[in-house]
Protein backbone atom coordinates (compact mmCIF):
# COMPACT_ATOMS: atom_id res chain seq x y z
CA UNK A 1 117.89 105.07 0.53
CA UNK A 2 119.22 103.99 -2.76
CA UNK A 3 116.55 106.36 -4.51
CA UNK A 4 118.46 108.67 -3.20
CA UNK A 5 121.79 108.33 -4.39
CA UNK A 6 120.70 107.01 -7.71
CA UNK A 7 117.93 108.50 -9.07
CA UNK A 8 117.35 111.72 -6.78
CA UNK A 9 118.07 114.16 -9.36
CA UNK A 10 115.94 112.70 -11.81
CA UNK A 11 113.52 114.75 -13.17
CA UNK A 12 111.37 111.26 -14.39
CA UNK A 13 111.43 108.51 -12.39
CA UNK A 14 111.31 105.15 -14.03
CA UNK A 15 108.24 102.75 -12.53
CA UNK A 16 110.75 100.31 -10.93
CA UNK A 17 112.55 103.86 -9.32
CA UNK A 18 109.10 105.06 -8.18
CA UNK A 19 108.19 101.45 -6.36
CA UNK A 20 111.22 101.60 -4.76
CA UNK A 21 110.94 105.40 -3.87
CA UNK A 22 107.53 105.07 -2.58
CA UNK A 23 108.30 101.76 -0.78
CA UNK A 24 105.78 100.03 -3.22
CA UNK A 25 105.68 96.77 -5.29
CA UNK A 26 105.74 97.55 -8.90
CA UNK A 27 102.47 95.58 -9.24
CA UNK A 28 100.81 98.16 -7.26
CA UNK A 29 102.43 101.31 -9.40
CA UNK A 30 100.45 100.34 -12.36
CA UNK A 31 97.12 99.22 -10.39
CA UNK A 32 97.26 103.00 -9.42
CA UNK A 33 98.08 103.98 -12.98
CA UNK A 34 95.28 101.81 -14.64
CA UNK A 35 92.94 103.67 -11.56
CA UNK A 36 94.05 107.17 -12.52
CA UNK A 37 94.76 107.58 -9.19
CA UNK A 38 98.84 108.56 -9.58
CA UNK A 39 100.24 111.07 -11.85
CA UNK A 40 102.87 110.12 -14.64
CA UNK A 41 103.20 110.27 -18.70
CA UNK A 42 103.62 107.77 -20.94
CA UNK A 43 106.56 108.14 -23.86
CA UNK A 44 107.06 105.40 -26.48
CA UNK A 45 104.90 102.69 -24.37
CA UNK A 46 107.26 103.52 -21.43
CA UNK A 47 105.80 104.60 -18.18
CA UNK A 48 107.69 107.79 -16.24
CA UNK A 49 106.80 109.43 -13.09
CA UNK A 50 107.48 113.54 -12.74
CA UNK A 51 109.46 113.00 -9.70
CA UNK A 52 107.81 116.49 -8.44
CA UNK A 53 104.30 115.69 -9.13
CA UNK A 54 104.90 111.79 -6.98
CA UNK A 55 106.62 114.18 -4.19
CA UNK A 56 102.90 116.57 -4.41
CA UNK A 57 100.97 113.21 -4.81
CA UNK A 58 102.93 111.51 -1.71
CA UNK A 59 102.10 115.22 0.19
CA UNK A 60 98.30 115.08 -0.65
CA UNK A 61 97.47 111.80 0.95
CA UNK A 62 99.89 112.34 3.63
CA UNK A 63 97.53 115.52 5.25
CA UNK A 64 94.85 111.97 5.34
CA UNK A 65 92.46 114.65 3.62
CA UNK A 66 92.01 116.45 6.41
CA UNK A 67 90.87 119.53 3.61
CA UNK A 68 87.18 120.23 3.24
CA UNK A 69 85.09 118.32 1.31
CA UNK A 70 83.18 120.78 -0.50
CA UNK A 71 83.74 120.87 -4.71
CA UNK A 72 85.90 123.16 -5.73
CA UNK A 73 84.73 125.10 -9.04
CA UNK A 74 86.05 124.01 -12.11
CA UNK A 75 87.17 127.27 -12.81
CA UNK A 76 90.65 129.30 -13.70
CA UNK A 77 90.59 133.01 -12.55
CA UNK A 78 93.18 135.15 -12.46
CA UNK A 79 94.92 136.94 -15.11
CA UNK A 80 94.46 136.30 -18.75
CA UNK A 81 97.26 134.65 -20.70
CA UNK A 82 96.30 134.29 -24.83
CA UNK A 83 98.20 130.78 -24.56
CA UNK A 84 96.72 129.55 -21.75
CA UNK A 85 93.31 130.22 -22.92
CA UNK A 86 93.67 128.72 -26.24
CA UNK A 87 95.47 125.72 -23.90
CA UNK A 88 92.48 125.52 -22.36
CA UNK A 89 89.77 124.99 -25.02
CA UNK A 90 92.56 122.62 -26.88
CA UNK A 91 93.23 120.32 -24.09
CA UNK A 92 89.26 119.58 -23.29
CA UNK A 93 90.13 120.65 -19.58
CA UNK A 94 86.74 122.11 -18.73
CA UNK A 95 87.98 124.67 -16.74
CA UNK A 96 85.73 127.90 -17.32
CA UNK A 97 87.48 131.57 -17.60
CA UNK A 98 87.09 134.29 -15.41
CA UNK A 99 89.93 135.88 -16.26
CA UNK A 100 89.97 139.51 -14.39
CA UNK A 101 93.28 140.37 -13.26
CA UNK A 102 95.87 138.65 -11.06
CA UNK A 103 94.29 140.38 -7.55
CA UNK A 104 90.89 138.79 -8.39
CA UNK A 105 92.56 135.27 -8.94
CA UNK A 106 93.87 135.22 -5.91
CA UNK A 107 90.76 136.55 -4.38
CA UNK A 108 89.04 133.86 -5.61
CA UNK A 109 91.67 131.55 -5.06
CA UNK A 110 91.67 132.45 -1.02
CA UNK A 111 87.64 131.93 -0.81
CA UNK A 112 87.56 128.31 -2.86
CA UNK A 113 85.69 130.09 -5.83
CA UNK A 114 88.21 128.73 -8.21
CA UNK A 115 90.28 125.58 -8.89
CA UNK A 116 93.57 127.08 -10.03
CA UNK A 117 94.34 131.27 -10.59
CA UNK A 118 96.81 132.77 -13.22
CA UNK A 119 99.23 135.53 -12.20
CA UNK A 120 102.05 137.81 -12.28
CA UNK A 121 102.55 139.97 -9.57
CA UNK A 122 105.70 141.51 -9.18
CA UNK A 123 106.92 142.61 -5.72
CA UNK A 124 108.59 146.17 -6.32
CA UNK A 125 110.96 145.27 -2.97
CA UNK A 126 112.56 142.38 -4.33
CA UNK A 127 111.97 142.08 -8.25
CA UNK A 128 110.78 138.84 -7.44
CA UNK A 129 107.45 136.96 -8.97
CA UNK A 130 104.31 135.80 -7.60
CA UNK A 131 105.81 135.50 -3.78
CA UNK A 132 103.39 134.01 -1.67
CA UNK A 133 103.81 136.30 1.08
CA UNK A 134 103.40 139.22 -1.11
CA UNK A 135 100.08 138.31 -2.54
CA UNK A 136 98.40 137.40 0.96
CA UNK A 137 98.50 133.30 0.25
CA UNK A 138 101.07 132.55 2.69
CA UNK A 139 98.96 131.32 5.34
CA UNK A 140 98.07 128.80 2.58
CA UNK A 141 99.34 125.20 4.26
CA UNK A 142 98.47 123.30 0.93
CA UNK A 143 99.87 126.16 -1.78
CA UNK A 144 101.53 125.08 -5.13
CA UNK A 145 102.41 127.09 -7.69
CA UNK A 146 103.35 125.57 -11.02
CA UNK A 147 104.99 127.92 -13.44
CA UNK A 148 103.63 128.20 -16.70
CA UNK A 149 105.66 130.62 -18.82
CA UNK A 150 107.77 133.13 -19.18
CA UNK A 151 106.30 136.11 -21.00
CA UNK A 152 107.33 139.38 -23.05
CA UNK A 153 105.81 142.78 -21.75
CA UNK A 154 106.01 145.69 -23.36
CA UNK A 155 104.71 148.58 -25.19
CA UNK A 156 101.69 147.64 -27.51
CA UNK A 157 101.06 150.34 -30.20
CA UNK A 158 98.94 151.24 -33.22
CA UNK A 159 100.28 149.35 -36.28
CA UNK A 160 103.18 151.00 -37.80
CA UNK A 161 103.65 152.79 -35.01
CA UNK A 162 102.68 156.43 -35.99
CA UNK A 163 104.04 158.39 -32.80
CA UNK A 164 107.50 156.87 -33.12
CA UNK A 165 107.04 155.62 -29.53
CA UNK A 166 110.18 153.74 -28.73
CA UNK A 167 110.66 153.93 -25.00
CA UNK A 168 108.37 154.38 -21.74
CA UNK A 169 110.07 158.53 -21.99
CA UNK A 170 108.26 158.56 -24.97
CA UNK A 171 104.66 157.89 -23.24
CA UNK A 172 105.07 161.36 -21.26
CA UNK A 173 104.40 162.93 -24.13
CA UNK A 174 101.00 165.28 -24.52
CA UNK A 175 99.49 163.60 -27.49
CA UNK A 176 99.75 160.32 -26.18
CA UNK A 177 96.72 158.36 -24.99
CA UNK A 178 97.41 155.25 -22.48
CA UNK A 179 95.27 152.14 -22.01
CA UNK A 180 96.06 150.78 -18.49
CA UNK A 181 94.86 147.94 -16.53
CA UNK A 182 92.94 148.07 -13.14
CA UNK A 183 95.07 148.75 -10.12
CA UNK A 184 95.22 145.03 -8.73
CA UNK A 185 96.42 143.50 -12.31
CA UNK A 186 99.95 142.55 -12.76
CA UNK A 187 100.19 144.53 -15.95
CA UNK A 188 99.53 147.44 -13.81
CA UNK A 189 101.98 146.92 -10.79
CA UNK A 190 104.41 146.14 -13.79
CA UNK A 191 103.71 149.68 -15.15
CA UNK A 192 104.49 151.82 -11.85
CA UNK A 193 107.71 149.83 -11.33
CA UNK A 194 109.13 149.92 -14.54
CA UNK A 195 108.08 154.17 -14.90
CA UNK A 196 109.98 154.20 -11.33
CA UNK A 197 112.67 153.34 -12.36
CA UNK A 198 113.21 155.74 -15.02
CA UNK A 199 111.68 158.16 -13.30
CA UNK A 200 108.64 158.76 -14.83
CA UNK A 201 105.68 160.48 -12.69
CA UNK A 202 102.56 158.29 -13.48
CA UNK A 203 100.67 161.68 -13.13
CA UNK A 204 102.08 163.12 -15.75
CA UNK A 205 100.33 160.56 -18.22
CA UNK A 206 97.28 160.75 -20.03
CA UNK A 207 95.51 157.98 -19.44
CA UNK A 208 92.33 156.52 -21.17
CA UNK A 209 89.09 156.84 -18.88
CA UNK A 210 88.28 153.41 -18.36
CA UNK A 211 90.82 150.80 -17.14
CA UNK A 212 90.81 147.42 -19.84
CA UNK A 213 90.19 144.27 -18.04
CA UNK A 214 91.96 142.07 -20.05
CA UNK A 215 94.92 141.91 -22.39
CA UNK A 216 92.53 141.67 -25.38
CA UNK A 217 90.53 144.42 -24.56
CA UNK A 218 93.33 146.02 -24.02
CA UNK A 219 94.70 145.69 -26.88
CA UNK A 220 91.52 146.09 -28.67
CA UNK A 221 91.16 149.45 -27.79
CA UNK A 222 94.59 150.32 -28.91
CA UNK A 223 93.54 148.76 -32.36
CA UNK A 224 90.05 150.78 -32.47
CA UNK A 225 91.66 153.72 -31.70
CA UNK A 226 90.82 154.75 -28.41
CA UNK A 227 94.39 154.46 -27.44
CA UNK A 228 97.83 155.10 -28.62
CA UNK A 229 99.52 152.55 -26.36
CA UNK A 230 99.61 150.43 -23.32
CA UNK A 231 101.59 148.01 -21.50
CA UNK A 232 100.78 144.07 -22.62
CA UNK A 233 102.34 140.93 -23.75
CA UNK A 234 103.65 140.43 -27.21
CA UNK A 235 100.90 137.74 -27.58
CA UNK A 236 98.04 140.05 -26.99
CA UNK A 237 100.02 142.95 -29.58
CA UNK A 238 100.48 140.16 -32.40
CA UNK A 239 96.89 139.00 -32.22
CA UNK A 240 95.59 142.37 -32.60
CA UNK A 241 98.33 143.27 -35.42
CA UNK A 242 100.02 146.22 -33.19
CA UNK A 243 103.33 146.86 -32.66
CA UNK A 244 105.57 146.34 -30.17
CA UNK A 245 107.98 147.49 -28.12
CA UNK A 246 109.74 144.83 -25.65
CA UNK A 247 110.23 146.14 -21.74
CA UNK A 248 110.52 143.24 -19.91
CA UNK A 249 110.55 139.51 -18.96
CA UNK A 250 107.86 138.36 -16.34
CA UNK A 251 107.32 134.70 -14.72
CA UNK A 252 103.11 133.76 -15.18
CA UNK A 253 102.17 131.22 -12.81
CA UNK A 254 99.43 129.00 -11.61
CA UNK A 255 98.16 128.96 -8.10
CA UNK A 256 96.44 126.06 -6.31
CA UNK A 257 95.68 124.00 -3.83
CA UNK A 258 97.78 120.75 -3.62
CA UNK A 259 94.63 118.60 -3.96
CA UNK A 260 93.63 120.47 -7.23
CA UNK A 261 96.67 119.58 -8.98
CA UNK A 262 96.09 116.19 -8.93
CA UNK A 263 91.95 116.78 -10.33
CA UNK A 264 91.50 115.55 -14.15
CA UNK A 265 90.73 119.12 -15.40
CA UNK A 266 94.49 120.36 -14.06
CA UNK A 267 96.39 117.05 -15.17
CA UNK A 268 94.91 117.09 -18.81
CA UNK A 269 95.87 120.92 -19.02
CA UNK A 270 99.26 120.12 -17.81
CA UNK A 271 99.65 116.54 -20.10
CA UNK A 272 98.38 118.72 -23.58
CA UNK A 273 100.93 121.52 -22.20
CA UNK A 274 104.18 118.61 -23.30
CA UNK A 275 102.68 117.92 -26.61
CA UNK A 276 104.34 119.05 -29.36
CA UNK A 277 101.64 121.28 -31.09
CA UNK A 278 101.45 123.16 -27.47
CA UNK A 279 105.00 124.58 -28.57
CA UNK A 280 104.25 125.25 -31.88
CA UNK A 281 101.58 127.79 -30.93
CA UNK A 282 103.92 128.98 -28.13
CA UNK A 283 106.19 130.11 -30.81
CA UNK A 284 103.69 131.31 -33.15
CA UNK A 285 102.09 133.82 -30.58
CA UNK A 286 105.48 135.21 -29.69
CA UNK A 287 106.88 136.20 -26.33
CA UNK A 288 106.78 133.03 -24.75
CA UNK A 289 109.44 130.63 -23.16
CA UNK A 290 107.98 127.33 -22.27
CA UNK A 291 110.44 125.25 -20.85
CA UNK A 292 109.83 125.23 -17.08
CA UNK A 293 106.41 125.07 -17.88
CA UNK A 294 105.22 122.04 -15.07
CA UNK A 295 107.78 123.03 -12.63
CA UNK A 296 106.66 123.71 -9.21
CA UNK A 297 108.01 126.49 -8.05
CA UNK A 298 106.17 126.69 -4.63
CA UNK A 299 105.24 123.95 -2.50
CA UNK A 300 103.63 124.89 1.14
């Protein structure tokens, strides 16, 4: 096909390139547009199509809806990302937080308790992020994941750093006190690989009693005192005025079913996501790389 050749690359497809693409007449592309019904954005009166997003929206009404019927809960789980959340409340999405870790997202995820689930699970084999597989959503047959960002993790300290903590070494020490996740949060499986693999015994560590369930909290609890440090994004250390200490690069995600993308609550998150004050407070949190941010990375 001539789409093909021409246009196949395109990351935006004009309307005249997404008729001919979808074997439509143009007249038809913008009855769906004026309906809501097909995904696209809108720059300087000029209407363009996110070539992935038509290739999803082809994909949903191909399966002919053969998913249940049953509402799906306007609701992100999963981990908790300081930019997302303030995306959230910005954009008017609607989506309510239950933000608990990345293993609970995709709990919730897998039993149709919530629309879409934030993580970043890294699989100690490969070094790879969020794998299907890995997380127990392969047998998913209508999976997308949609990357979001790329985020700093590292050391989060008391301001000013008073133990001159510079490196994970540094956390073996006896006077340090860690703040840690809960076992099934990313933050946590990020912690045992990167101690791995400088050969640090987790047991030799002094952690804090109780695991934080968030970044905030903690982050909070490094600010009140109840901890010297713990692993978190640069976001979470900058709200709190900590310091930090950068480790690592991670890829956050978000998980859902291909008919979910295309509900209003996901689309309006995704449309504020490319407007310009979204990467303004990117860069003002810190840590953050936003330009794949809408590309799918995963498509059952």
């Amino acid at each position: 096909m001539a789409m093909d050749r021409e246009s196949g690359s395109h990351a935006y497809l004009t309307t005249t390139e997404v008729a001919d693409y979808l074997r439509l007449k143009e007249r038809k592309v913008y009855d769906l547009v004026r309906q809501g019904a097909m995904p696209c954005v809108r720059v300087t009166g000029k209407l363009l199509f996110p070539r992935q997003s038509i290739d999803l929206w082809l994909m949903n009404h191909l399966e002919g809806d053969r998913a249940s019927s049953t509402p799906v809960p306007v609701v992100l789980a999963g981990s908790q990302d300081p930019l997302l959340e303030w995306a959230v409340r910005e954009s008017g999405a609607g989506l309510a937080l239950l933000c608990h870790g990345s293993g609970d997202g995709v709990r919730h995820l897998l039993s149709g308790e919530a629309m879409v689930a934030g993580m970043h699970l890294l699989d100690a084999h490969s070094g790879g992020y969020n794998r299907p597989e890995a997380l127990g959503l392969g047998g998913m047959r209508d999976l997308v994941m949609v990357r979001w960002a790329t985020r700093r993790q590292g050391l989060l300290l008391a301001p000013d750093n008073p133990l001159g903590i510079g490196s994970l070494e540094d956390l073996a020490g006896d006077a340090v006190r860690l703040a840690h996740r809960q076992p099934d949060a990313g933050a946590h499986r990020l912690l045992e690989w990167l101690l791995a693999r400088v050969d640090i015994d987790a047991a030799r560590l002094h952690f804090t009693e109780h695991p934080s369930l968030n970044e905030d909290d903690l982050a909070l609890a490094i600010r009140q005192g109840e901890a010297d440090a713990g692993l978190g994004v640069e976001a979470a250390a900058r709200r709190q005025g900590l310091a930090f200490v950068p480790l690592h690069e991670e890829a956050f995600d978000l998980a859902l079913r291909r008919r979910s993308y295309f509900e209003a609550p996901i689309q309006r998150l995704l449309a504020f996501a490319r407007e310009a004050r979204f990467a303004e407070r990117a860069e003002a949190l810190g840590g953050y790389e936003v330009s794949e941010l809408g590309r799918v990375v995963y498509n059952a």
